[in-house]
Protein backbone atom coordinates (compact mmCIF):
# COMPACT_ATOMS: atom_id res chain seq x y z
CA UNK A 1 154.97 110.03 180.03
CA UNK A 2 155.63 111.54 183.46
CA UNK A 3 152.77 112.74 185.86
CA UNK A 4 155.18 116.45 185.40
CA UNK A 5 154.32 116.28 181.78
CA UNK A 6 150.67 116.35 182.49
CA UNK A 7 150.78 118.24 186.59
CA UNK A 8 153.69 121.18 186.00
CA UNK A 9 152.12 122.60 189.08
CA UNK A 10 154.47 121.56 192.26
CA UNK A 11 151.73 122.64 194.82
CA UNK A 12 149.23 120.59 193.48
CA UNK A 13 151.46 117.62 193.42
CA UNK A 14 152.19 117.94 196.66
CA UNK A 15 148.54 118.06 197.57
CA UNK A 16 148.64 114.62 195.76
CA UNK A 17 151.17 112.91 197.44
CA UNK A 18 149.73 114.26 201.00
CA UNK A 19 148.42 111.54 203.00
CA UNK A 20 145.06 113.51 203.06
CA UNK A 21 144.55 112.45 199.91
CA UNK A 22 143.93 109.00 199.18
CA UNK A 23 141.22 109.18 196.62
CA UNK A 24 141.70 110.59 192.72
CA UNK A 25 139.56 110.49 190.45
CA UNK A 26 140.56 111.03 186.06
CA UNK A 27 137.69 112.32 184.47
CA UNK A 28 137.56 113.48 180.74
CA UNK A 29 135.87 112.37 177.36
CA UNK A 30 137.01 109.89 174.90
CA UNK A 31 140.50 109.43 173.93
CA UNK A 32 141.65 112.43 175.92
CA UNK A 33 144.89 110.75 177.70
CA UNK A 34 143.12 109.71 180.82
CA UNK A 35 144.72 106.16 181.37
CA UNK A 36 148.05 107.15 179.99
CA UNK A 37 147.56 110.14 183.42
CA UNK A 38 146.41 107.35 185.66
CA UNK A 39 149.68 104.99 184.57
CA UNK A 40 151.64 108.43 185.33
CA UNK A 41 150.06 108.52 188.57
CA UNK A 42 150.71 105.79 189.66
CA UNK A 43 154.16 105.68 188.99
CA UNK A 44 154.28 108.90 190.76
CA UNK A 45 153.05 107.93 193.92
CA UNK A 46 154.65 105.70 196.82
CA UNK A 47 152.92 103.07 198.92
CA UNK A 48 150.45 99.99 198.42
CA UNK A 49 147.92 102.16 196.30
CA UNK A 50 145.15 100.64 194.12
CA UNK A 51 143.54 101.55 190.42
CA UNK A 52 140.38 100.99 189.60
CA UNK A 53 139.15 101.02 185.85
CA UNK A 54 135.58 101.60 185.45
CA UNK A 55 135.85 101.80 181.83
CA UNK A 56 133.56 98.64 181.35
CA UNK A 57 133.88 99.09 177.30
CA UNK A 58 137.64 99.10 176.97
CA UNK A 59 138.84 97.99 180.52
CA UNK A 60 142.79 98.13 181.21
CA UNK A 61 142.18 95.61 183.98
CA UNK A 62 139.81 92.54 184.04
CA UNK A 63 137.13 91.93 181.33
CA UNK A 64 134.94 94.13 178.97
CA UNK A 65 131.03 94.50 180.63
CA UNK A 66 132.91 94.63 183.83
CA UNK A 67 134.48 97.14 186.52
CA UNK A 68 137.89 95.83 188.34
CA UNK A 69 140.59 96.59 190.44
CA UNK A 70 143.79 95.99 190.88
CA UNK A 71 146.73 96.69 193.59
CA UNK A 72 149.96 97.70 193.34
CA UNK A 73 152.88 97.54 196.10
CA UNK A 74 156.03 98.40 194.80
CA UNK A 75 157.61 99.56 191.04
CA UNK A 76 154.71 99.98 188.90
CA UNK A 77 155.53 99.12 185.50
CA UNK A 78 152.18 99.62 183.44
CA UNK A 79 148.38 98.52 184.23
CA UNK A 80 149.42 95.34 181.95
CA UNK A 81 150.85 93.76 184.54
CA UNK A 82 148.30 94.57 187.26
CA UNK A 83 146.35 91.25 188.55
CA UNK A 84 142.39 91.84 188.65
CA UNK A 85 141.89 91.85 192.69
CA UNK A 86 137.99 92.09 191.53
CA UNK A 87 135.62 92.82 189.65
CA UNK A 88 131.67 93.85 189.68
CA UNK A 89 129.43 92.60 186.14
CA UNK A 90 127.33 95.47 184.52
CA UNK A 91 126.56 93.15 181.59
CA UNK A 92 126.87 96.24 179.57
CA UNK A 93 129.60 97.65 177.24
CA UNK A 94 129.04 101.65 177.91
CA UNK A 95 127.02 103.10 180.81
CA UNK A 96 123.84 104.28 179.05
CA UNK A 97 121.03 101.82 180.06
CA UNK A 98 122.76 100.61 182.23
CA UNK A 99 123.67 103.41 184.65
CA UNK A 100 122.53 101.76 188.11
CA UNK A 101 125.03 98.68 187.66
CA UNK A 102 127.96 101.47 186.76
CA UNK A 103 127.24 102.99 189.92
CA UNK A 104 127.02 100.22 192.66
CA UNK A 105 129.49 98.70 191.22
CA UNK A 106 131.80 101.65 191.11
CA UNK A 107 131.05 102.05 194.78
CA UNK A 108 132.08 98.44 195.27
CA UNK A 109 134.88 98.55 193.55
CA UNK A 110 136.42 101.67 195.10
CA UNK A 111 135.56 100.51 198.80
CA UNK A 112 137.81 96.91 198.37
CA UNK A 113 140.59 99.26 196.61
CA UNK A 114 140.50 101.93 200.14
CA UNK A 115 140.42 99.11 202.64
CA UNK A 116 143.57 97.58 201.13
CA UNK A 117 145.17 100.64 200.11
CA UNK A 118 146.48 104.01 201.13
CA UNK A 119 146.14 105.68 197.58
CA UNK A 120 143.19 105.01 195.01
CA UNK A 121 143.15 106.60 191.54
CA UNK A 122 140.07 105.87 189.65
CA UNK A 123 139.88 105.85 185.75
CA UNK A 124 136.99 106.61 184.44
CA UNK A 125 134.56 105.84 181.09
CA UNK A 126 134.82 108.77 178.06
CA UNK A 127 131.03 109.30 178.82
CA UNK A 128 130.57 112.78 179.65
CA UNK A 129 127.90 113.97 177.43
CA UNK A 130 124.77 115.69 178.30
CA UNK A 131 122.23 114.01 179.50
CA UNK A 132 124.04 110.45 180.10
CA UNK A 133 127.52 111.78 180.86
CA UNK A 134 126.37 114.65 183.31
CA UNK A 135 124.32 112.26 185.42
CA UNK A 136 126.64 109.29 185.54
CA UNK A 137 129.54 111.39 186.58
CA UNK A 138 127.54 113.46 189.27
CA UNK A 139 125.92 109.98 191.03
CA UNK A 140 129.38 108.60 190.87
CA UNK A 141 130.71 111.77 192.49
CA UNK A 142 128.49 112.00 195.52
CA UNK A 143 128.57 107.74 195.91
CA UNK A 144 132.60 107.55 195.83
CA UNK A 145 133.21 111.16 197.23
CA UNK A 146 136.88 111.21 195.75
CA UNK A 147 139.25 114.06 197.47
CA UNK A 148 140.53 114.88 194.28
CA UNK A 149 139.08 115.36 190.58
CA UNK A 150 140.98 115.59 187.93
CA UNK A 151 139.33 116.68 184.73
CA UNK A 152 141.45 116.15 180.82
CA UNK A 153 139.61 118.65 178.69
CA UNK A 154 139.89 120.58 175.31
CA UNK A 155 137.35 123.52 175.13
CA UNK A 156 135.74 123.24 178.83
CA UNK A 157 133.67 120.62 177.69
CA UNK A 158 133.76 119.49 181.39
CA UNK A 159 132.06 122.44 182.90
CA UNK A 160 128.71 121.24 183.10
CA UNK A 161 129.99 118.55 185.31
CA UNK A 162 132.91 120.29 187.18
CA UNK A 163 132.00 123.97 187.79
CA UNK A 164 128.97 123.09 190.32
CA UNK A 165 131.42 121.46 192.36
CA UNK A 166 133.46 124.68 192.75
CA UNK A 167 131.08 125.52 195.66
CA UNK A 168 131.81 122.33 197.68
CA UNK A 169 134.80 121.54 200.27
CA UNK A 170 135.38 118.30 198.72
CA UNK A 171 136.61 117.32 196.00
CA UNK A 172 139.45 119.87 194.80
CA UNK A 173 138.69 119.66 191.05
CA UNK A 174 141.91 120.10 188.94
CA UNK A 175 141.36 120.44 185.29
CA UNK A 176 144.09 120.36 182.49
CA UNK A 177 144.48 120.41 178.65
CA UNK A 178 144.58 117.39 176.85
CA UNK A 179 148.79 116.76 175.74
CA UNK A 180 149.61 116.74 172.67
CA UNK A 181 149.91 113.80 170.62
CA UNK A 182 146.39 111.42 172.29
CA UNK A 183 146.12 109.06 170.21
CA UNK A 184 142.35 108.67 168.78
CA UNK A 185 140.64 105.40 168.33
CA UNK A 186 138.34 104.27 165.59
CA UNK A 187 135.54 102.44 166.55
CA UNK A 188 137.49 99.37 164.45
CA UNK A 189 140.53 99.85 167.24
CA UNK A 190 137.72 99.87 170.11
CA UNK A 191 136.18 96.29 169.11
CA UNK A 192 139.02 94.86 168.19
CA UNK A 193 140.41 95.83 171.79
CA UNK A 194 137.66 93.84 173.27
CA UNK A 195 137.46 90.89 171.13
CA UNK A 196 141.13 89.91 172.23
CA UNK A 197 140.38 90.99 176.07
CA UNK A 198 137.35 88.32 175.52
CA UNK A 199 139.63 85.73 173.70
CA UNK A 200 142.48 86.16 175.86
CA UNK A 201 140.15 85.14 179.07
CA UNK A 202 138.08 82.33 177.53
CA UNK A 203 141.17 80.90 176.13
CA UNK A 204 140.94 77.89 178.90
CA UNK A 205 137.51 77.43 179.05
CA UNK A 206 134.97 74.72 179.54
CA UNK A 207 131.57 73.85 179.12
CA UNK A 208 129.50 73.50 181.83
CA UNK A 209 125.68 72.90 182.68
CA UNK A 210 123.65 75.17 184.99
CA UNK A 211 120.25 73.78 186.37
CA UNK A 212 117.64 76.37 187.09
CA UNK A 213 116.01 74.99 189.89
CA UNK A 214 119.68 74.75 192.00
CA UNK A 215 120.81 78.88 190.70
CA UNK A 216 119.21 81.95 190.87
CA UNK A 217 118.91 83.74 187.86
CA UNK A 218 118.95 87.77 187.41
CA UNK A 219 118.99 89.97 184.70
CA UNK A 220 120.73 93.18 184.80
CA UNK A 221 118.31 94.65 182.10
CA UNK A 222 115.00 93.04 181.39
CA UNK A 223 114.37 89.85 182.89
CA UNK A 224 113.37 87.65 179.30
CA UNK A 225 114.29 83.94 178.78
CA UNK A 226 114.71 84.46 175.15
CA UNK A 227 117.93 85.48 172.67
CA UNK A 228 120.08 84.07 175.52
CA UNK A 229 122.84 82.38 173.09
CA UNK A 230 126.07 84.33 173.34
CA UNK A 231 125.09 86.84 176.44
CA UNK A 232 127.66 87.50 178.91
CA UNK A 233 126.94 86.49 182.23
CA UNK A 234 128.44 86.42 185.38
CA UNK A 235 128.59 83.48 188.03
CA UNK A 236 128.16 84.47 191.61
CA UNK A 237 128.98 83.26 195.29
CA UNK A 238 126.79 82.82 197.71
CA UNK A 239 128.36 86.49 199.55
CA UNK A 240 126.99 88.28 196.06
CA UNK A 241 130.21 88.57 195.12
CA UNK A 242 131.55 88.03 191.02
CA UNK A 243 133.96 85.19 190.88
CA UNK A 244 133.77 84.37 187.10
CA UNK A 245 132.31 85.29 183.51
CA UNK A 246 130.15 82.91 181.05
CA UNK A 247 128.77 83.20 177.80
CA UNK A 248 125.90 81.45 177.23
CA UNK A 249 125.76 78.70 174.52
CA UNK A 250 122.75 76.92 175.41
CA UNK A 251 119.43 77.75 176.47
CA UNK A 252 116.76 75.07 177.24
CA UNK A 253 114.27 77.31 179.02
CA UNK A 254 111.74 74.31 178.94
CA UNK A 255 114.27 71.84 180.86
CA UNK A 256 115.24 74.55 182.91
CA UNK A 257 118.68 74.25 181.92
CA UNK A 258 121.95 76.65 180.61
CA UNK A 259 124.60 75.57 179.38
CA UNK A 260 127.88 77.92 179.63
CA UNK A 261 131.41 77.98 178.88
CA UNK A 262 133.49 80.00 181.43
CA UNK A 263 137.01 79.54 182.59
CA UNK A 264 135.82 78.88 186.37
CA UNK A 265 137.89 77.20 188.47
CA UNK A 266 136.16 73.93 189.12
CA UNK A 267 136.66 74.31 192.72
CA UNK A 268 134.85 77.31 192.98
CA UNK A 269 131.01 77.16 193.81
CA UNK A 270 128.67 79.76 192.47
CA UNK A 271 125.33 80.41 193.63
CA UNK A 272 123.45 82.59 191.10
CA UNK A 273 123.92 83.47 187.34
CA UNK A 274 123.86 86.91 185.91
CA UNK A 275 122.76 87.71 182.48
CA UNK A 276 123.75 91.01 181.15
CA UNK A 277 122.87 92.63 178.15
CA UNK A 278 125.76 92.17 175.70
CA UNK A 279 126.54 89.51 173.33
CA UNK A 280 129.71 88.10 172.56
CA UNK A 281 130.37 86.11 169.25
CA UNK A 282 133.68 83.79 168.44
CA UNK A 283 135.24 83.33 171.42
């Protein structure tokens, strides 16, 4: 689908393409056509420019309980084929309970994509619901401060979030209908999504054993040492900075000692282990 399927309005395009422009943001609710608008955009615009997918429940790039992004120089044929430049670990699956880690690392995330690229469009989570949705979407406003907003809605369901920001210089907020023909997803579709995004990286995994006297350990939720087996963690550098995900088969609290498969290169060095919140089961 063509960005003039979704855009039929040649000034605003042009205020897209502008070099003034080099962050856009896709906001709307659940299964309203927002990545198949970000793939449009992208094909639409010229230049090195950069997507990031904050959509940490069914992510497009990089790994369910995580935010990525990826970079794109020349033809862009799909967000398939986009390599995961990186990634920041909310240990979550959705944003509520969890909104501080969808935040910073949306922040994170959007900074690497600017300083490598002229262009940034941002997908976003279908999470727009009062209270949750409203708060999430207005924190991640004022921390990325995108020069464009575009909002995918059916019955202004949008407007508690968009129409305050009609009094501000920046962003321009653009909304549009949802196209015909969005395909909806059952909640089936959704997990089934993310059990092959979680096979599909584990495939070439290995076992390895994590002492807790030579790691830090942190908790993005509640710090407990107990129901570790099968949470998702991440495996840090030294810089802070997510190089790898785990799941956690083992947990000897009383020797100190995790044990974790994870497809980490075993070059790489990690400094810290981070244990989210969500649980994955038969990878």
């Amino acid at each position: 689908m063509g960005v003039e399927q979704f855009i039929k309005n040649d000034s605003f395009l042009r205020i897209l393409e502008d070099k003034g422009t080099r962050t856009i943001l896709v906001m709307g609710g659940a299964d309203t056509g927002k990545t198949t608008l970000v793939e449009s955009l992208l094909a639409f615009l010229s230049g090195p420019r950069a997507v990031v997918d904050l959509d940490m429940g069914q992510s497009n790039i990089g790994v369910p309980t995580s935010v990525s992004w990826g970079k794109i120089s020349g033809r862009f044929d799909g967000l398939a084929g986009i390599k995961e430049e990186g990634f920041y670990f909310t240990g979550a699956l959705s944003p509520p309970g969890n909104l501080l880690p969808t935040v910073v690392g949306a922040r994170r995330m959007v900074d690497s994509a600017r300083a490598s690229c002229d262009k940034v469009v941002i997908d976003t989570t279908g999470l727009i619901e009062e209270p949750a949705g409203r708060v999430l979407k207005r924190y991640k406003i004022d921390l990325i401060l995108p020069d464009v907003i575009i909002g995918l809605e059916r019955a202004g369901e949008l407007s508690h979030i968009l129409d305050p920001l009609r009094y501000r210089e920046k962003p321009l907020t653009w909304r549009l209908p949802v196209p015909n023909g969005v395909r909806v997803k059952s909640r089936v579709k959704r997990t089934e999504w993310r059990a092959e995004k979680f096979r599909e990286y584990f495939k070439s995994s290995r076992t390895i054993e994590v002492s807790l006297e030579k790691a830090g350990v942190e908790f993005t939720r509640e710090a407990a040492f107990s129901g570790l087996e099968g949470r998702i963690v991440s495996l840090r550098d030294k810089l802070n900075v997510d190089i790898s995900l785990g799941v956690i088969e083992k947990a000897e609290i009383a020797r100190k000692r995790l044990v974790i498969r994870t497809p980490l290169h075993q070059k790489l060095k990690f400094s810290a282990v981070v244990i989210g919140g969500a649980v994955v089961n038969n990878i």
